[in-house]
N, C-alpha and C. Protein backbone atom coordinates (compact mmCIF):
# COMPACT_ATOMS: atom_id res chain seq x y z
N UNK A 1 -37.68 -5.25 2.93
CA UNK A 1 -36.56 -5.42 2.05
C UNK A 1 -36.42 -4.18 1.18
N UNK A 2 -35.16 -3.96 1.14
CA UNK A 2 -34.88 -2.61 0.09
C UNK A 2 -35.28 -2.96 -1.32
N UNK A 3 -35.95 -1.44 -1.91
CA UNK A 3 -36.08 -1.63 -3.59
C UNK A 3 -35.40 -1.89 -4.10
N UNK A 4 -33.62 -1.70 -3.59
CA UNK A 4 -32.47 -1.28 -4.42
C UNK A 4 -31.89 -3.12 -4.42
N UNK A 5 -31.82 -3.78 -3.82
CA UNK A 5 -31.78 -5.06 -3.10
C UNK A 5 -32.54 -6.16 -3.66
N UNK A 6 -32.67 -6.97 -4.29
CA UNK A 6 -33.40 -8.16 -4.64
C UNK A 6 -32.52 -9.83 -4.58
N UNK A 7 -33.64 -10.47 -3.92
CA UNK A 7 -33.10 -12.08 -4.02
C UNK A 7 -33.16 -12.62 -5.74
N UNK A 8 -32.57 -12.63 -6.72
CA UNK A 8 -32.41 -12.97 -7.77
C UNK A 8 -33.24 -14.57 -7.55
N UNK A 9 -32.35 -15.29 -7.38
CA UNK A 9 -32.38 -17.03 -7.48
C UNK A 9 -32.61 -17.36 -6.04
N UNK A 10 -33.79 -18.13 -6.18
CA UNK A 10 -34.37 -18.73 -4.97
C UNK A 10 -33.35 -19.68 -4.51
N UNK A 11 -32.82 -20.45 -5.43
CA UNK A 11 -31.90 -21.51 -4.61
C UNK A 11 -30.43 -20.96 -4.39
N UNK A 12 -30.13 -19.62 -4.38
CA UNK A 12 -28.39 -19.24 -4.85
C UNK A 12 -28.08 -18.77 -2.78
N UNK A 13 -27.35 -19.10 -2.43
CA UNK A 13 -26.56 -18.67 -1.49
C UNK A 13 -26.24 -17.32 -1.28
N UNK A 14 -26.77 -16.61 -0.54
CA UNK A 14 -26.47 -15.58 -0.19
C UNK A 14 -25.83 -14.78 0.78
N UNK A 15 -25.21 -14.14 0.94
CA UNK A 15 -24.44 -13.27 1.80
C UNK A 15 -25.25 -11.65 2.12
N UNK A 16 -25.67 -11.42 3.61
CA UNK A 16 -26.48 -10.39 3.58
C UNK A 16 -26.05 -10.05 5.32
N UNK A 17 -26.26 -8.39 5.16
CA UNK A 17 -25.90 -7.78 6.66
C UNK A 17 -27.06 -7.02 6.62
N UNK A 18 -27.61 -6.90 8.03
CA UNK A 18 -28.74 -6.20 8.03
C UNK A 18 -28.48 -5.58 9.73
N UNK A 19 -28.38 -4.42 10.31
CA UNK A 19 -28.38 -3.63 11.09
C UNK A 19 -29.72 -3.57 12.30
N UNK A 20 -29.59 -2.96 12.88
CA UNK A 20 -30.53 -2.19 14.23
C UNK A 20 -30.92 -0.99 13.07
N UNK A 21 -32.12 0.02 13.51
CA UNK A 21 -32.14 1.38 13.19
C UNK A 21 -31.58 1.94 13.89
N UNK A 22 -30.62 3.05 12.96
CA UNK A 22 -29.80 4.07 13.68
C UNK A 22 -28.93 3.34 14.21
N UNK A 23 -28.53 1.90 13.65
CA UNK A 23 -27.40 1.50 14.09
C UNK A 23 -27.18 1.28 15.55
N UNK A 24 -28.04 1.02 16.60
CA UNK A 24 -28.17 1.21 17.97
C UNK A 24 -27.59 0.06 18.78
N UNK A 25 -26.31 0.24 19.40
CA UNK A 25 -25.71 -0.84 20.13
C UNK A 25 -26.86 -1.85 21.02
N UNK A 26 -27.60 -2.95 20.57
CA UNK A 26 -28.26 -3.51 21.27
C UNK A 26 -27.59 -4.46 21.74
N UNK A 27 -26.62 -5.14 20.87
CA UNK A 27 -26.00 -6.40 21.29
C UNK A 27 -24.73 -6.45 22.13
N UNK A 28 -24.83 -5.53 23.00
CA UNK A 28 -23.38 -5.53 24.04
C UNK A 28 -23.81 -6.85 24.84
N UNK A 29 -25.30 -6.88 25.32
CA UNK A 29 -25.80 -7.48 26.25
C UNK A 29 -25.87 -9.18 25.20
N UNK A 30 -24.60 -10.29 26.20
CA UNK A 30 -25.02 -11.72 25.59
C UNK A 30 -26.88 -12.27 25.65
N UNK A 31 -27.94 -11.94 26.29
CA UNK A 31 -29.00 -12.05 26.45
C UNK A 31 -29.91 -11.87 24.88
N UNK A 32 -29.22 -10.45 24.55
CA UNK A 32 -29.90 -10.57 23.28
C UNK A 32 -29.72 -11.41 21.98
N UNK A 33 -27.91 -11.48 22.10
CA UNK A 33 -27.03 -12.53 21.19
C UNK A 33 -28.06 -13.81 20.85
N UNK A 34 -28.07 -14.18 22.38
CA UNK A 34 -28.90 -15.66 22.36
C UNK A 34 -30.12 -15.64 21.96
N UNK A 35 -30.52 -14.84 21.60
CA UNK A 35 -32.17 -14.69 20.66
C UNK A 35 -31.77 -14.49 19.41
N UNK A 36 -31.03 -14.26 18.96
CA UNK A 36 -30.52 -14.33 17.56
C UNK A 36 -30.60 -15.21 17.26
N UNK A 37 -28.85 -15.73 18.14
CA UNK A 37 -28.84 -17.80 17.83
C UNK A 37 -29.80 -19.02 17.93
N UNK A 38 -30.79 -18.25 19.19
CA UNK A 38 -32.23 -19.41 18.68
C UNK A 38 -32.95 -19.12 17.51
N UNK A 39 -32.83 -18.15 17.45
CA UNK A 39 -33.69 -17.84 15.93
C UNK A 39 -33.33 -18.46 14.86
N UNK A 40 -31.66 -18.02 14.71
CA UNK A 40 -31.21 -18.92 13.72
C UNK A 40 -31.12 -20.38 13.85
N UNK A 41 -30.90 -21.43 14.65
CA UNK A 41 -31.39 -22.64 15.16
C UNK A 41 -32.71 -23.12 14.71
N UNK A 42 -33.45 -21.73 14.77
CA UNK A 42 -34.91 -22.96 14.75
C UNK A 42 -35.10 -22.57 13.07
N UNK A 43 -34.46 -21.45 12.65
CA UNK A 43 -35.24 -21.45 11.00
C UNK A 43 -33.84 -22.44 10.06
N UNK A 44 -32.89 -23.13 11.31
CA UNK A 44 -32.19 -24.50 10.40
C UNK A 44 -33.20 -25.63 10.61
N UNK A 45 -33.79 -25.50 11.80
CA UNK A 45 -34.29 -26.80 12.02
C UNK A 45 -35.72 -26.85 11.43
N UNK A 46 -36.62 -26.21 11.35
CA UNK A 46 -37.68 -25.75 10.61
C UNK A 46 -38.17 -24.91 9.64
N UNK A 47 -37.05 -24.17 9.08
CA UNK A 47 -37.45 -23.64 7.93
C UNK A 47 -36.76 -23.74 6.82
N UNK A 48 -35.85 -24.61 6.89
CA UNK A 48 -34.92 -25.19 5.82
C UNK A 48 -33.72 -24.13 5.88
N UNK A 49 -33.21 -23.30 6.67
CA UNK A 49 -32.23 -22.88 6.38
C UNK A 49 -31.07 -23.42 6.59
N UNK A 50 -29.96 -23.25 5.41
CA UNK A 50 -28.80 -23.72 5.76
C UNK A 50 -28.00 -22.67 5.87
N UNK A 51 -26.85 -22.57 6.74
CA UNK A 51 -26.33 -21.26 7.14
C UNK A 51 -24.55 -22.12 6.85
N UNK A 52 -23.72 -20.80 6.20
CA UNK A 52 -22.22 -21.10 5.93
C UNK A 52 -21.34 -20.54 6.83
N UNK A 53 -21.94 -19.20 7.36
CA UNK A 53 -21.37 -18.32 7.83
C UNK A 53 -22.02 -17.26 8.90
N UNK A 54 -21.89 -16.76 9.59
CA UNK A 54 -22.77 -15.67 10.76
C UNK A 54 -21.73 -14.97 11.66
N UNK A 55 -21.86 -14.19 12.16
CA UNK A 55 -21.50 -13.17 13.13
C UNK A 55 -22.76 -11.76 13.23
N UNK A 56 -22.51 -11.79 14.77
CA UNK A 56 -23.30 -10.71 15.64
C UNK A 56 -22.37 -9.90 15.85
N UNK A 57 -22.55 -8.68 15.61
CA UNK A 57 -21.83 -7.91 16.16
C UNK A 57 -22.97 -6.39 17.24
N UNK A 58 -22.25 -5.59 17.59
CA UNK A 58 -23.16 -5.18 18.41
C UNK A 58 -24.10 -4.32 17.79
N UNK A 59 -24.22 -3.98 17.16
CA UNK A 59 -25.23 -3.50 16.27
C UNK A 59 -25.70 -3.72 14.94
N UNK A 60 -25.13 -4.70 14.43
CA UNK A 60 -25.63 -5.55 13.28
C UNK A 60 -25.55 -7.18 13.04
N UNK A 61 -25.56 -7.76 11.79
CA UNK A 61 -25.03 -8.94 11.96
C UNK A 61 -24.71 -9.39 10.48
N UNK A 62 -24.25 -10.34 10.23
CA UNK A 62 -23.96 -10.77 8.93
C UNK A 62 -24.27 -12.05 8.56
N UNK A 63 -24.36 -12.28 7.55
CA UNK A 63 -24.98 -13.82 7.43
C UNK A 63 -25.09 -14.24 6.07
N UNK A 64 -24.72 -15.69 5.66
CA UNK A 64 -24.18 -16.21 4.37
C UNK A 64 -25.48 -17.41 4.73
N UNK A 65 -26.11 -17.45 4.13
CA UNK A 65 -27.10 -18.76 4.11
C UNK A 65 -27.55 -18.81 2.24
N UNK A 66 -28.32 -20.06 2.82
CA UNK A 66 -29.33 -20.41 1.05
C UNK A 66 -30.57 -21.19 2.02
N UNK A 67 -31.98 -20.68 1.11
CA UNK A 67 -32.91 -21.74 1.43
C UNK A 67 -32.66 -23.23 1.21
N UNK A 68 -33.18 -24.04 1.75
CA UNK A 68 -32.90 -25.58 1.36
C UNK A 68 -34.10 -26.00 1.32
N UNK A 69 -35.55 -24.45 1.66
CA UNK A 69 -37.17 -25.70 1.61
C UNK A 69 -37.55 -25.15 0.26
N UNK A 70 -38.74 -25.07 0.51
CA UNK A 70 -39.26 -24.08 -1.01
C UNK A 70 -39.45 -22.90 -0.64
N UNK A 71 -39.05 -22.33 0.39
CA UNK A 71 -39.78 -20.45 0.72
C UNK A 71 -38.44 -20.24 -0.10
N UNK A 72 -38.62 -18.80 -0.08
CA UNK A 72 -37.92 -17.83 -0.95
C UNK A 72 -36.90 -17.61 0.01
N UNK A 73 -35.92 -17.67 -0.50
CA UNK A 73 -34.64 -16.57 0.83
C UNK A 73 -35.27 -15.31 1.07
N UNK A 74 -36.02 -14.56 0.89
CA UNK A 74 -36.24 -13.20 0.94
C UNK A 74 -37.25 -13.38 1.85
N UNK A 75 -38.10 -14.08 2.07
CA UNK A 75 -39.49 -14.88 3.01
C UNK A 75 -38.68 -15.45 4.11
N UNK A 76 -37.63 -16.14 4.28
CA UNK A 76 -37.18 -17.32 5.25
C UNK A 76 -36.34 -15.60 5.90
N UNK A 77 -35.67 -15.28 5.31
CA UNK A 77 -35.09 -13.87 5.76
C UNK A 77 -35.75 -12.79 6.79
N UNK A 78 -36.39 -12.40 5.89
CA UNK A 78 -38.20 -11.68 6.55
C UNK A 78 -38.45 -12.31 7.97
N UNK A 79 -38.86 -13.81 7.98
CA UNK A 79 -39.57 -14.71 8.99
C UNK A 79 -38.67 -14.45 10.31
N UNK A 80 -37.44 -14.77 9.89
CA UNK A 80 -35.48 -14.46 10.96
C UNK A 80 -35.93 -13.07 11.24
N UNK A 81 -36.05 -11.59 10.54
CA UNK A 81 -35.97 -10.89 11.20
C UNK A 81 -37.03 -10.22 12.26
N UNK A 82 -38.17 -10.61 11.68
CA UNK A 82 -39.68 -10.47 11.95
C UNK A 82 -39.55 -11.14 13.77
N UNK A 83 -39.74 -13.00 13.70
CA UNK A 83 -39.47 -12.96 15.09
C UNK A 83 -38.33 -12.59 15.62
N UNK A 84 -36.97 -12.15 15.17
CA UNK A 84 -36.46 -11.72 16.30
C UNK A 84 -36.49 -10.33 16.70
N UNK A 85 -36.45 -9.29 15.96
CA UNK A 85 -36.87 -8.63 16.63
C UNK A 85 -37.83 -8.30 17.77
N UNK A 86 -39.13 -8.87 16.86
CA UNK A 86 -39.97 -8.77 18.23
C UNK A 86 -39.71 -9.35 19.25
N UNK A 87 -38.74 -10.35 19.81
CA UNK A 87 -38.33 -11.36 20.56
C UNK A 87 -37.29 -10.41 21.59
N UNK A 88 -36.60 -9.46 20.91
CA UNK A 88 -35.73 -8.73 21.43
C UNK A 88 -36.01 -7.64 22.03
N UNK A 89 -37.30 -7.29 21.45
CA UNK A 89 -37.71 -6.02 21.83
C UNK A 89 -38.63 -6.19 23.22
N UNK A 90 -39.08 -7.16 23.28
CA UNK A 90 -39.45 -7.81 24.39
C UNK A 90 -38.64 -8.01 25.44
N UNK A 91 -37.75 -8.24 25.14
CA UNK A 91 -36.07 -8.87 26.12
C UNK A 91 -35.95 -7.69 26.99
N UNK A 92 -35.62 -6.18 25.87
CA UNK A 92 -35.63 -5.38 26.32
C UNK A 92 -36.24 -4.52 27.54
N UNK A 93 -37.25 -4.77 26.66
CA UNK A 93 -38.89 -4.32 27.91
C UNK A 93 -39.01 -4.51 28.89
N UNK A 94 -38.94 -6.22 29.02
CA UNK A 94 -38.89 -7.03 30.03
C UNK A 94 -37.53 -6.71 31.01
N UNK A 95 -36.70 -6.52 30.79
CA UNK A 95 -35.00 -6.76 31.11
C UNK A 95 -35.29 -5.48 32.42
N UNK A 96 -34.91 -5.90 34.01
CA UNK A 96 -35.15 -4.78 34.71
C UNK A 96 -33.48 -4.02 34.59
N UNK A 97 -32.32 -4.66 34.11
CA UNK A 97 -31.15 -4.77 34.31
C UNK A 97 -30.79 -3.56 32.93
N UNK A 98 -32.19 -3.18 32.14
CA UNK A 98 -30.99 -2.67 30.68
C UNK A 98 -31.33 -1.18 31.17
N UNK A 99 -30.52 -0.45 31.17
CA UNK A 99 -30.61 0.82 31.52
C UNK A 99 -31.11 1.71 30.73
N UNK A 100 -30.60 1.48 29.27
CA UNK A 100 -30.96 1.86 27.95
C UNK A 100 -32.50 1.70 27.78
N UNK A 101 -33.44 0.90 28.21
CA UNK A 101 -34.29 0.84 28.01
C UNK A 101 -35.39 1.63 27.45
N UNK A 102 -35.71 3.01 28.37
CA UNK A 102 -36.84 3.88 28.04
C UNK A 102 -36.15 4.44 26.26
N UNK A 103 -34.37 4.25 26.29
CA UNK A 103 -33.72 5.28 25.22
C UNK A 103 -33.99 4.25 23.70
N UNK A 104 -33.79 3.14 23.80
CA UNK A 104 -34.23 2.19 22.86
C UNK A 104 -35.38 1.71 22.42
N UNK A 105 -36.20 1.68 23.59
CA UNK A 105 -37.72 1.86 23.05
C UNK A 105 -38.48 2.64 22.20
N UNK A 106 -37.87 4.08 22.52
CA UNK A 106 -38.28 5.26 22.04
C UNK A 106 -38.07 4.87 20.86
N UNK A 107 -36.92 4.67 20.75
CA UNK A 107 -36.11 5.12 18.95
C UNK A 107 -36.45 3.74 18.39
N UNK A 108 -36.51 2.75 18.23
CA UNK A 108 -37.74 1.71 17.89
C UNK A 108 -39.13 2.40 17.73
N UNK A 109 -39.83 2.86 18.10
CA UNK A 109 -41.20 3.53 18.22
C UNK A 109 -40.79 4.85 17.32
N UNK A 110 -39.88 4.93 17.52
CA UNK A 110 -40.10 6.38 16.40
C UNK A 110 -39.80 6.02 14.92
N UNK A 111 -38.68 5.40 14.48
CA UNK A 111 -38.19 4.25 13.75
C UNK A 111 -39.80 3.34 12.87
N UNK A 112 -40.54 2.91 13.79
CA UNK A 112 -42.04 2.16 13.43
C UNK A 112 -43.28 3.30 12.95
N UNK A 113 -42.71 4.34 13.48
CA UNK A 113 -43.77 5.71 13.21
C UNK A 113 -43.49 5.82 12.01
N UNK A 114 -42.08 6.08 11.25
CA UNK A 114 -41.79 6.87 10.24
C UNK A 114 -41.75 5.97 8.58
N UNK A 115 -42.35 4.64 9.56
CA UNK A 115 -42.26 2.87 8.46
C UNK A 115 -43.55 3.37 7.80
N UNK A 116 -43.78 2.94 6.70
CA UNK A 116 -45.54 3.13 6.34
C UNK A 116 -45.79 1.07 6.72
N UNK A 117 -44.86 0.61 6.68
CA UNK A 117 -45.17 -0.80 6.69
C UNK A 117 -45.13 -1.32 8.04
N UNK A 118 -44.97 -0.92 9.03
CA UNK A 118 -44.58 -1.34 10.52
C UNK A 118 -45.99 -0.15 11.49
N UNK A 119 -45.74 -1.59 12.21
CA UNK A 119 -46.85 -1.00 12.90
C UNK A 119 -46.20 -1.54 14.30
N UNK A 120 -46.26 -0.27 15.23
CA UNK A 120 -45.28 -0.35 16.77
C UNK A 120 -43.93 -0.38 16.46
N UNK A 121 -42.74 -1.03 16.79
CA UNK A 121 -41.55 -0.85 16.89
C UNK A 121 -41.04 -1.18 15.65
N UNK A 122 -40.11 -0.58 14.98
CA UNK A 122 -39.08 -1.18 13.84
C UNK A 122 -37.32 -1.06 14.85
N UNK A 123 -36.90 -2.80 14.32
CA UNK A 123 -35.81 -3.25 15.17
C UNK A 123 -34.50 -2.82 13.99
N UNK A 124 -34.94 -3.84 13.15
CA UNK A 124 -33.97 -3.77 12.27
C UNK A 124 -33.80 -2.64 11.44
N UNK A 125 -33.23 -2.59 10.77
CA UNK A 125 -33.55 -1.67 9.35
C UNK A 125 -33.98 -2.32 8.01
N UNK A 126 -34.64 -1.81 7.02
CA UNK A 126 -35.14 -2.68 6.02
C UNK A 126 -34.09 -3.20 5.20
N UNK A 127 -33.06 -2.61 4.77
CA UNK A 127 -31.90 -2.86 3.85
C UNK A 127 -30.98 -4.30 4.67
N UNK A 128 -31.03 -5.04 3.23
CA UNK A 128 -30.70 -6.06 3.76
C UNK A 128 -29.09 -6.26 2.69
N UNK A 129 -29.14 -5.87 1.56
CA UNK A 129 -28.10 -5.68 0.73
C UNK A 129 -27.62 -7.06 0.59
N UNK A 130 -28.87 -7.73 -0.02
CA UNK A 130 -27.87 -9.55 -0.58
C UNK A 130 -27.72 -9.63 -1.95
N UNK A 131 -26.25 -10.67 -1.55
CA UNK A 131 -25.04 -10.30 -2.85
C UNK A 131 -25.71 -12.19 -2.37
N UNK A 132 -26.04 -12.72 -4.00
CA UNK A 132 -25.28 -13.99 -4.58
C UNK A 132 -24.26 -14.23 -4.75
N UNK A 133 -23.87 -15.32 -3.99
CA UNK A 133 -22.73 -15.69 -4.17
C UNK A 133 -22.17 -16.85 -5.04
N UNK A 134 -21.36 -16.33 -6.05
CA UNK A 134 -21.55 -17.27 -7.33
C UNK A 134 -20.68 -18.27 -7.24
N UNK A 135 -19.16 -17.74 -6.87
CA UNK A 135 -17.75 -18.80 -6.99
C UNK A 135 -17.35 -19.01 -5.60
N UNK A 136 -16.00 -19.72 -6.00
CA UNK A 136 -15.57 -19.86 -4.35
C UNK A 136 -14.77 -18.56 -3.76
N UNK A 137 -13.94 -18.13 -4.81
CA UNK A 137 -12.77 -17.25 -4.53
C UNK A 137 -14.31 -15.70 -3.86
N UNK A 138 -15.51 -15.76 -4.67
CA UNK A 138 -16.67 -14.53 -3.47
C UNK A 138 -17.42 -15.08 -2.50
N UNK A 139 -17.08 -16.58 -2.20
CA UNK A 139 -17.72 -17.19 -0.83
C UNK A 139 -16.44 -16.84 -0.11
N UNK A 140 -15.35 -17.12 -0.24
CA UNK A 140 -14.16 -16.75 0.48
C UNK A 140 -13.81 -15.68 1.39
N UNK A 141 -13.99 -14.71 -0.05
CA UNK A 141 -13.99 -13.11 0.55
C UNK A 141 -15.06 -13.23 1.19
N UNK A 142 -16.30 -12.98 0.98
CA UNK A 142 -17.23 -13.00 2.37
C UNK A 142 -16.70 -13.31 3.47
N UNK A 143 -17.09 -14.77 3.67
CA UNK A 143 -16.80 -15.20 4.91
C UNK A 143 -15.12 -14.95 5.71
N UNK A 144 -14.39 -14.34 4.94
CA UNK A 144 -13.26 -13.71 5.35
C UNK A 144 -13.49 -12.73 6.37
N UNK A 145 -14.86 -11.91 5.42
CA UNK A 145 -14.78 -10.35 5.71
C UNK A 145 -15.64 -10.35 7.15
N UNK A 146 -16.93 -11.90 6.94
CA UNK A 146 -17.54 -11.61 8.37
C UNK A 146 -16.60 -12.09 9.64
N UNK A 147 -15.41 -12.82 9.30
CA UNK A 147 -15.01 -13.05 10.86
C UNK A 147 -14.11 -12.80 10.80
N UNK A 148 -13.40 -11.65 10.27
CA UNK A 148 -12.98 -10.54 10.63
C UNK A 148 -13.41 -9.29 10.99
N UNK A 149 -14.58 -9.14 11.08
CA UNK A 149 -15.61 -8.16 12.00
C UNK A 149 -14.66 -7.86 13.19
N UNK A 150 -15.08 -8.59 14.42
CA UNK A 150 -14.70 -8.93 15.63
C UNK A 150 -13.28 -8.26 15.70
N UNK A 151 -11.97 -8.80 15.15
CA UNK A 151 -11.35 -8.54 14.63
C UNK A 151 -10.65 -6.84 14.63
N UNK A 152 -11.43 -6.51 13.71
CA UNK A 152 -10.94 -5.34 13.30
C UNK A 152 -12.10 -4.31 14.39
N UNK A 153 -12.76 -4.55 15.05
CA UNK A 153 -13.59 -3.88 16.08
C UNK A 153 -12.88 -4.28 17.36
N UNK A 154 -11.40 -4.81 17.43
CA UNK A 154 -10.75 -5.31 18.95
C UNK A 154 -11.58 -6.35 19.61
N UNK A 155 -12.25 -6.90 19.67
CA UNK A 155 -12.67 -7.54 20.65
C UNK A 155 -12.17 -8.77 20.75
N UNK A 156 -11.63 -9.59 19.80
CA UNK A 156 -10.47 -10.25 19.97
C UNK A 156 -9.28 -10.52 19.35
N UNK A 157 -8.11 -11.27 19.59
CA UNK A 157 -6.99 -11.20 18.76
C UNK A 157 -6.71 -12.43 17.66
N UNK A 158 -8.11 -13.60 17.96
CA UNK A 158 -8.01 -14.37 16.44
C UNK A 158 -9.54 -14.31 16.63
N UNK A 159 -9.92 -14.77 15.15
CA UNK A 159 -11.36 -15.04 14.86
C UNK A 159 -11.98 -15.85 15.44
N UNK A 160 -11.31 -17.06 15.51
CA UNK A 160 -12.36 -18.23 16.56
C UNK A 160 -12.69 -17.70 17.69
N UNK A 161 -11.65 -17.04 18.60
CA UNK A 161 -11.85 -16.47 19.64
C UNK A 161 -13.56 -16.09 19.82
N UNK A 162 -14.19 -15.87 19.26
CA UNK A 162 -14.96 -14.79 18.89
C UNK A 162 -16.33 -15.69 18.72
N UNK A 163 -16.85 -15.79 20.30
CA UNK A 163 -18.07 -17.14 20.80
C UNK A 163 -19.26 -16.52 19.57
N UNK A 164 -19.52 -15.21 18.79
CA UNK A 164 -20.85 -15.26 18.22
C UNK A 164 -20.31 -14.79 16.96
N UNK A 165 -20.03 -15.91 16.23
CA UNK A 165 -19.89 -16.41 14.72
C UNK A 165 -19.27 -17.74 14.77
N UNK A 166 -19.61 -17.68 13.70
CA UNK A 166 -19.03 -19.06 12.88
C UNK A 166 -17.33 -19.30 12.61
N UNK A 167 -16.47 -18.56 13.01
CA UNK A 167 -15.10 -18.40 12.70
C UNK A 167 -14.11 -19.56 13.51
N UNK A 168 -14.80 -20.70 14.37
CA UNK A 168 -14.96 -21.57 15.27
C UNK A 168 -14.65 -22.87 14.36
N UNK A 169 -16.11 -22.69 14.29
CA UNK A 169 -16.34 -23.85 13.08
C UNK A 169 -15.22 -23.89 11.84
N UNK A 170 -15.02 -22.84 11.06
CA UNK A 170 -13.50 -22.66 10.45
C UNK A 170 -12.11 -22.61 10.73
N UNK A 171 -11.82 -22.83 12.01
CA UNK A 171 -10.76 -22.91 12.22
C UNK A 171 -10.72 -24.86 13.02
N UNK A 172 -11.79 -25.38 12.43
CA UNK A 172 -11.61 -26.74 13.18
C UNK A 172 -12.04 -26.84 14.77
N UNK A 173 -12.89 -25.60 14.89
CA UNK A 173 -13.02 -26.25 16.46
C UNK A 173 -14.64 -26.14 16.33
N UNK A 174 -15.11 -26.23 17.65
CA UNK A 174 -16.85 -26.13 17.79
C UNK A 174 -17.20 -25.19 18.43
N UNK A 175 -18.25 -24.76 17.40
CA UNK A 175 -18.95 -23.14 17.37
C UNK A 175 -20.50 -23.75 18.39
N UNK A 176 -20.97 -22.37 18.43
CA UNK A 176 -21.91 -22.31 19.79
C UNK A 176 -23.55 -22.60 19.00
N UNK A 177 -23.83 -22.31 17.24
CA UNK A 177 -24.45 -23.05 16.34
C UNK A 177 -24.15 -23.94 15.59
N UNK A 178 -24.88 -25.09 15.78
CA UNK A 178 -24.90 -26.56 15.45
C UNK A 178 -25.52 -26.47 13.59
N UNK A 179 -24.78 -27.54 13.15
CA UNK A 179 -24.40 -28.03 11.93
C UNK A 179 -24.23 -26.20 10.81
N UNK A 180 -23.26 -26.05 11.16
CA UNK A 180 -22.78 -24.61 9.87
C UNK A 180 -22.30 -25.45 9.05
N UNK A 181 -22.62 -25.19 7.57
CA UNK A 181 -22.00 -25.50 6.56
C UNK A 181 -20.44 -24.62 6.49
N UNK A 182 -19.72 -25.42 6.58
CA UNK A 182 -17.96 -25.03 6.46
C UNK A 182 -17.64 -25.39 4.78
N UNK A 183 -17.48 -24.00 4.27
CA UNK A 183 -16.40 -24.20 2.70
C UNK A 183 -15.49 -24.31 3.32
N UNK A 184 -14.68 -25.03 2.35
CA UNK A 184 -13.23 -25.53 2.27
C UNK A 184 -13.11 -25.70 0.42
C-alpha cells in the first residue's frame, strides 16, 4: 500500500483502482478476468467483503467495496491482491497459448527485484489510491466513472454491455458477480 494512501475508517466504503506494473495489458485474455472474479467471489463469501461496484479493464481494475468482517479494508484488500496475482501469474506460466509470456514474466521479476518487500514477481503495483466515500452524490460519481471505463476505451457502446463489471447489475439486468450491492 502507498505511504501517500491510507484506509482512514475501517468500516467506510471505499472506492480504489489499483493497476499491473508498468501498466502491462494482462487482461485482454478472458482466462485471467476469471481469476479476478473468483477472487472477488470468494473474499464476498469468506472474507466479509461487500462489493458496490467493479470493473476489469485490461490493465487495471477498479473497485468500490467496504469490509463487513472485522479485517481492515487495507488487509481484506492486500489478501484480493496477494492471491490473485499469484494466481495469475501462474495462469500465465502455465498458459501454452500466451505468447507474451517469457515478456511478462520478465517484467514481473524485474518489477519484484526493485520491491524491497516482494520477493519473486510483483503483479500489481503498490498504489492503491482509496478515496472514502462519504455521500451519495461521491458514490455516484464513482461508480459513474468505473462503468464508464469500457466506454470511453470503445469496447462497447452501453455500459451493461460490458460482461466484466458491475454496470449490469445497474442497469437492472444480471451481472456475471453474484450479490453486488446496487445504490440507488
Amino acid at each position: 500500500m502507498s505511504r501517500n494512501y491510507k484506509f482512514h475508517n475501517p468500516e467506510g466504503v471505499y472506492f480504489v483502482s489499483f493497476a499491473v506494473v508498468e501498466w502491462l495489458d494482462v487482461f485482454t485474455r478472458n482466462e485471467y478476468k476469471a481469476i479476478l472474479i473468483d477472487s472477488l467471489r470468494y473474499c464476498q463469501l469468506k472474507k466479509g467483503m461487500e462489493i458496490f461496484a467493479w470493473c476489469i479493464m485490461s490493465n487495471h481494475m477498479h473497485l468500490i467495496f467496504r469490509s463487513a468482517s472485522e479485517q481492515k479494508p487495507e488487509l481484506l484488500l492486500g489478501d484480493f491482491k496477494r492471491f490473485s496475482s499469484k494466481a495469475v501469474v501462474k495462469a500465465i506460466a502455465s498458459n501454452p497459448q500466451e505468447s507474451r509470456k517469457d515478456f511478462l514474466l520478465n517484467r514481473f521479476s524485474e518489477a519484484g527485484n526493485k520491491a524491497s518487500n516482494v520477493k519473486g514477481y510483483q503483479f500489481w503495483r503498490h498504489d492503491n489510491k482509496p478515496i472514502e466515500l462519504w455521500g451519495n452524490k461521491v458514490i455516484d460519481e464513482k461508480i459513474n466513472y468505473i462503468h464508464q471505463n469500457p466506454l470511453e476505451e470503445g469496447l462497447v457502446f452501453r455500459a451493461e454491455d460490458y460482461r466484466y463489471s458491475s454496470a449490469a447489475d445497474y442497469a437492472g439486468e444480471k451481472g456475471i458477480l453474484e450479490d453486488v450491492i446496487v445504490v440507488k
